[in-house]
Structure formats: C-alpha cells, structure tokens
Protein backbone atom coordinates (compact mmCIF):
# COMPACT_ATOMS: atom_id res chain seq x y z
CA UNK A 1 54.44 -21.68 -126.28
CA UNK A 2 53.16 -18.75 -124.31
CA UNK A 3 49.78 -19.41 -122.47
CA UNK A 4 47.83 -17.16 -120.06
CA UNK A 5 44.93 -16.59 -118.71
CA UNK A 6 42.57 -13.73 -117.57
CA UNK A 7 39.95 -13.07 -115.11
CA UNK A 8 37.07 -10.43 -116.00
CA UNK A 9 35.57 -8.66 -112.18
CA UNK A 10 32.56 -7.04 -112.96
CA UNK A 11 31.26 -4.16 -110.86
CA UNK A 12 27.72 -4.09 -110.15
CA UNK A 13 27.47 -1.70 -107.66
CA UNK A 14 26.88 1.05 -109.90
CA UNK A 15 23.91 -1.03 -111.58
CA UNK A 16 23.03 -1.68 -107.78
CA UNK A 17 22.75 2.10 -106.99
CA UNK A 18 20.76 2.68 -110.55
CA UNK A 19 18.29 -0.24 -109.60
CA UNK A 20 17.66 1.17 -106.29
CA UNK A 21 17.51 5.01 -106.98
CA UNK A 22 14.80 4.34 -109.65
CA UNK A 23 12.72 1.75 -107.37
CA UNK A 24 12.93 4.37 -104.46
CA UNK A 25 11.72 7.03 -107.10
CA UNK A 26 8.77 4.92 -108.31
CA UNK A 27 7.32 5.02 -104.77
CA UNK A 28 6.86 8.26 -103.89
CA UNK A 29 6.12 11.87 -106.38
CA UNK A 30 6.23 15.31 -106.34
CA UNK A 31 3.27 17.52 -105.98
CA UNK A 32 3.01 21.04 -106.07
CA UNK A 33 0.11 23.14 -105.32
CA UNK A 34 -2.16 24.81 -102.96
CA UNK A 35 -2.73 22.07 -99.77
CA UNK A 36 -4.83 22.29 -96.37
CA UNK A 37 -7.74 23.84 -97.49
CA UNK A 38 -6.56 27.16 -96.57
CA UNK A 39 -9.33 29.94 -96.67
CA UNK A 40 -9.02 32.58 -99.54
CA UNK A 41 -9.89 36.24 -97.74
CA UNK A 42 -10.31 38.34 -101.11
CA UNK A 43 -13.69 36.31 -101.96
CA UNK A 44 -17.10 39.20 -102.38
CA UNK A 45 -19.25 37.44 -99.99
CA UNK A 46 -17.48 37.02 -96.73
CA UNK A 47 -20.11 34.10 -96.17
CA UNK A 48 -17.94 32.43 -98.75
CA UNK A 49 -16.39 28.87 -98.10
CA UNK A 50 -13.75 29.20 -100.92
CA UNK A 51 -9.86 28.39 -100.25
CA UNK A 52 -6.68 29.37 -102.04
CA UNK A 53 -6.91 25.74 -104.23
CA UNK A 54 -10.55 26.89 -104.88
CA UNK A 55 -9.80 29.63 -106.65
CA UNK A 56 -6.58 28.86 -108.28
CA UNK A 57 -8.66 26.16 -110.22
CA UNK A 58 -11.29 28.01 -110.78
CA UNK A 59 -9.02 30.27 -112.90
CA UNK A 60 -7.16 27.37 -114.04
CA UNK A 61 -10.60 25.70 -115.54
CA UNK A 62 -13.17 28.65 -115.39
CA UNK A 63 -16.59 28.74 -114.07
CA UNK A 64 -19.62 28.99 -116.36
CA UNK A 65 -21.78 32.53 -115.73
CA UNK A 66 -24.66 31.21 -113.61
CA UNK A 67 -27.92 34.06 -114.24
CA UNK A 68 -29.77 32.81 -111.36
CA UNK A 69 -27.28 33.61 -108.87
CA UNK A 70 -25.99 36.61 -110.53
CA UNK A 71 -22.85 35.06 -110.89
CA UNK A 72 -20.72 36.08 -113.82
CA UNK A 73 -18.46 32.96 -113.75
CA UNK A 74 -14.53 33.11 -114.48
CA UNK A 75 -13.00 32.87 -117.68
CA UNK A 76 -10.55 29.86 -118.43
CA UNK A 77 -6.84 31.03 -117.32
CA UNK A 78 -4.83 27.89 -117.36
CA UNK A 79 -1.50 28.64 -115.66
CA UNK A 80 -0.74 25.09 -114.07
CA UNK A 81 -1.17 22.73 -116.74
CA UNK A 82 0.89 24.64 -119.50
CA UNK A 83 3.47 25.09 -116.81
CA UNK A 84 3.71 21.67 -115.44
CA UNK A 85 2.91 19.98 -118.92
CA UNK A 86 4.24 22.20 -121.52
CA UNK A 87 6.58 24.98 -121.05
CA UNK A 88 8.71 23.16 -118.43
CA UNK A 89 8.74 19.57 -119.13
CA UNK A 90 12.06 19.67 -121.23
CA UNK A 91 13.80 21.74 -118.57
CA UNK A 92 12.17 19.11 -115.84
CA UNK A 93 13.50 16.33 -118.19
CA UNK A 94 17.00 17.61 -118.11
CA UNK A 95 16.63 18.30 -114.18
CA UNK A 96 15.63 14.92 -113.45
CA UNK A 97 18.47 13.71 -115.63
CA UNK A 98 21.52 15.45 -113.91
CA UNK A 99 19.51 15.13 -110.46
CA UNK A 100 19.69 10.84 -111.25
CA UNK A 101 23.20 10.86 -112.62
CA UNK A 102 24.33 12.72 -109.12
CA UNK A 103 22.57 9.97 -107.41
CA UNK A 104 24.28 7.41 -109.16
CA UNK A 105 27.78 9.32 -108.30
CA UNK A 106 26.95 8.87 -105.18
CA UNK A 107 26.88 13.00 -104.59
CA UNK A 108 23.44 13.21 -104.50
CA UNK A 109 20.40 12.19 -102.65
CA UNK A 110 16.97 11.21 -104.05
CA UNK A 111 15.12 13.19 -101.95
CA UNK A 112 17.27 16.14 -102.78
CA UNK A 113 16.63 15.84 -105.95
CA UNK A 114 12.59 15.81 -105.35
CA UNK A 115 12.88 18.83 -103.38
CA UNK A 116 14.91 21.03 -105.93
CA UNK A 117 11.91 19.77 -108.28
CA UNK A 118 9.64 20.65 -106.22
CA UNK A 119 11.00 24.32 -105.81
CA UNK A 120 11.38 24.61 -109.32
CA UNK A 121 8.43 24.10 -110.46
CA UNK A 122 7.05 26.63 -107.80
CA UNK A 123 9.29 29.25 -109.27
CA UNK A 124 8.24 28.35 -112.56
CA UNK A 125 4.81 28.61 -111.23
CA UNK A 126 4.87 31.96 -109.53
CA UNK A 127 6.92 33.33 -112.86
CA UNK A 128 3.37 32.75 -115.07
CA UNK A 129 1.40 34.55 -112.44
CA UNK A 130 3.70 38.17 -112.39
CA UNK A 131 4.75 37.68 -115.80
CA UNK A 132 1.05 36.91 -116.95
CA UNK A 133 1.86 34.09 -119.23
CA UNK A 134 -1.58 32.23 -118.96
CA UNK A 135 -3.19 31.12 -122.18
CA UNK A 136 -7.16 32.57 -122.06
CA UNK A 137 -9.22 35.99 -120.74
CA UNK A 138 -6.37 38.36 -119.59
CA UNK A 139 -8.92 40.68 -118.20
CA UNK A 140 -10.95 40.93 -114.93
CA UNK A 141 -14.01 41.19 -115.00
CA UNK A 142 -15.39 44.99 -114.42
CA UNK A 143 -16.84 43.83 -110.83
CA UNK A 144 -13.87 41.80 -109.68
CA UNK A 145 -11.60 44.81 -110.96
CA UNK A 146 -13.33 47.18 -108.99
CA UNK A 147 -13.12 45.01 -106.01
CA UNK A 148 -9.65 44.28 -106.39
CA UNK A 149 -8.60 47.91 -107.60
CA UNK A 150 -6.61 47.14 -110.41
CA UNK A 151 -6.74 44.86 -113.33
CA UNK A 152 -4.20 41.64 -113.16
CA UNK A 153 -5.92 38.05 -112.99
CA UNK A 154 -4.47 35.88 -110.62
CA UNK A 155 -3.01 38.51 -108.38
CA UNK A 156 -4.75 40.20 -105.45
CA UNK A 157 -3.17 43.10 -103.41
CA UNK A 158 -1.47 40.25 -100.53
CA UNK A 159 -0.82 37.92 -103.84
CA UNK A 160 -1.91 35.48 -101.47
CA UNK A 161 -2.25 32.86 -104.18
CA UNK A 162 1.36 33.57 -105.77
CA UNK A 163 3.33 33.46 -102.41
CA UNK A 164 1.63 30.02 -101.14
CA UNK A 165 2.46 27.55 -103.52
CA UNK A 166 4.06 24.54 -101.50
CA UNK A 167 5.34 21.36 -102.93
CA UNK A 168 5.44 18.27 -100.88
CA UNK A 169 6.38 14.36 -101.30
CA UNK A 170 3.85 12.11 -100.90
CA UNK A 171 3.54 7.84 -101.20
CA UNK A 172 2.86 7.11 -105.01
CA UNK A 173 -0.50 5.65 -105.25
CA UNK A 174 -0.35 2.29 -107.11
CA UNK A 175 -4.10 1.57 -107.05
C-alpha cells in the first residue's frame, strides 16, 4: 500500500495587498477643477467679484438673461460633465483598472495612480476647450465677442481658464 499525504499553503498576501489598496482608495478622491477662488481678469465690469470657477460654471450651466440689469446671461456649454461623465469614463475605467492591478504587483503606488488620474482628466479637460467639443451655444455673444476680439467660448486671449485646471486629493467625505 502506498499512502501520502499533502499540505495545501495558501498565500494571502496578495488578497492582503487587494484589501488594503481598495480600503486606502475608499478614503480619499480625486477632484479636478478650478480651486482658491482665484479672480477671473477678463470680466466687463472691473467692479466684478467673479473667479475662474465662477465662470467656468457659468458656461458649464448657463445664466438666464436678466432685463433689469441688462444682462444677457450665458448660454449652457457643458464641457465638465460630458467629460468627466461621458466621453471619458470607459478610458477612466480601464485607467483605474491597470493603475489597481500595478498596485497589487507591488509596482505601483496608490497615490500614483490618483495623480496620473488626476492629470488625465485635466488633459481631457483642456482637449474640449481648444477642440470645442461642448454640447450647447457655440457662439459668443455679439458683446462678449467684441470684448474678447474673436469668437471661441471658453477661451480668452491668456486662456486663463484652459491653463489652470488643477487636480488635487482630498479626504473622502463619508457624511
């Protein structure tokens, strides 16, 4: 009679590594946009309070005419949301996927991996305001085009709005 016996060693330490990357990920997240309240100088009325974030979502979610003031309002040009949401989200899918499995490997870290997110979706970003690609009004108004000189929403002469997109990793709020 033959007998013998065998001993099964599981490794958990790549289970380990998973379980911790995706806790650590679950407490903090990636935002990219327009941050400190930093004044926008291309406004008409110099007395004007408005920063860079002010006006990118005023184009993002328009302003309604208001006759009283005079103001002709800003048409609806939403370049964040079908960036972020929409046109990206399987590329940031597949990013996030390679970025965890590197992790995993060991070859990566998480925070790595959050800033090359970050940075992507600022490139993606700044891609929909010279290429255009907003869904809504693609035209200036006649006063803000003869302010501005030329005709190309989201784009003044310093393309101050463009060039100072930031991303930055902040706590997750769990509230």
């Amino acid at each position: 009679m033959i007998t013998f016996e065998s001993t099964v060693t599981l490794d958990t330490s790549i289970a380990k590594r998973i379980q911790e990357a995706l806790q650590e990920a679950a407490k903090e997240a990636v935002q990219v946009g327009w941050f400190g309240g930093k004044p926008h100088p291309d406004n008409f009325n110099p007395e004007s309070q408005s920063t860079i974030a002010g006006v990118a979502a005023r184009n993002e979610f328009g302003v309604d005419p208001n006759p009283d003031s005079g103001e002709t309002g800003v048409p609806k040009r939403p370049f964040i949301r079908p960036v972020v949401q929409v046109r990206t989200i399987d590329d940031q899918v597949r990013f996030l996927k390679a970025g965890y499995r590197s992790v995993f490997r060991g070859k990566n870290t998480l925070k790595s991996n959050q800033q090359k997110l970050g940075r992507f979706i600022i490139k993606e970003l700044q891609s929909a305001i010279d290429n255009q690609t907003f869904h809504g009004k693609a035209r200036n108004s006649k006063k803000t085009e003869m302010h501005k000189g030329f005709n190309k929403p989201l784009t003044g002469k310093t393309k101050l709005m463009r060039n100072t997109i930031k991303y930055r990793i902040v706590p997750r709020d769990n509230t």
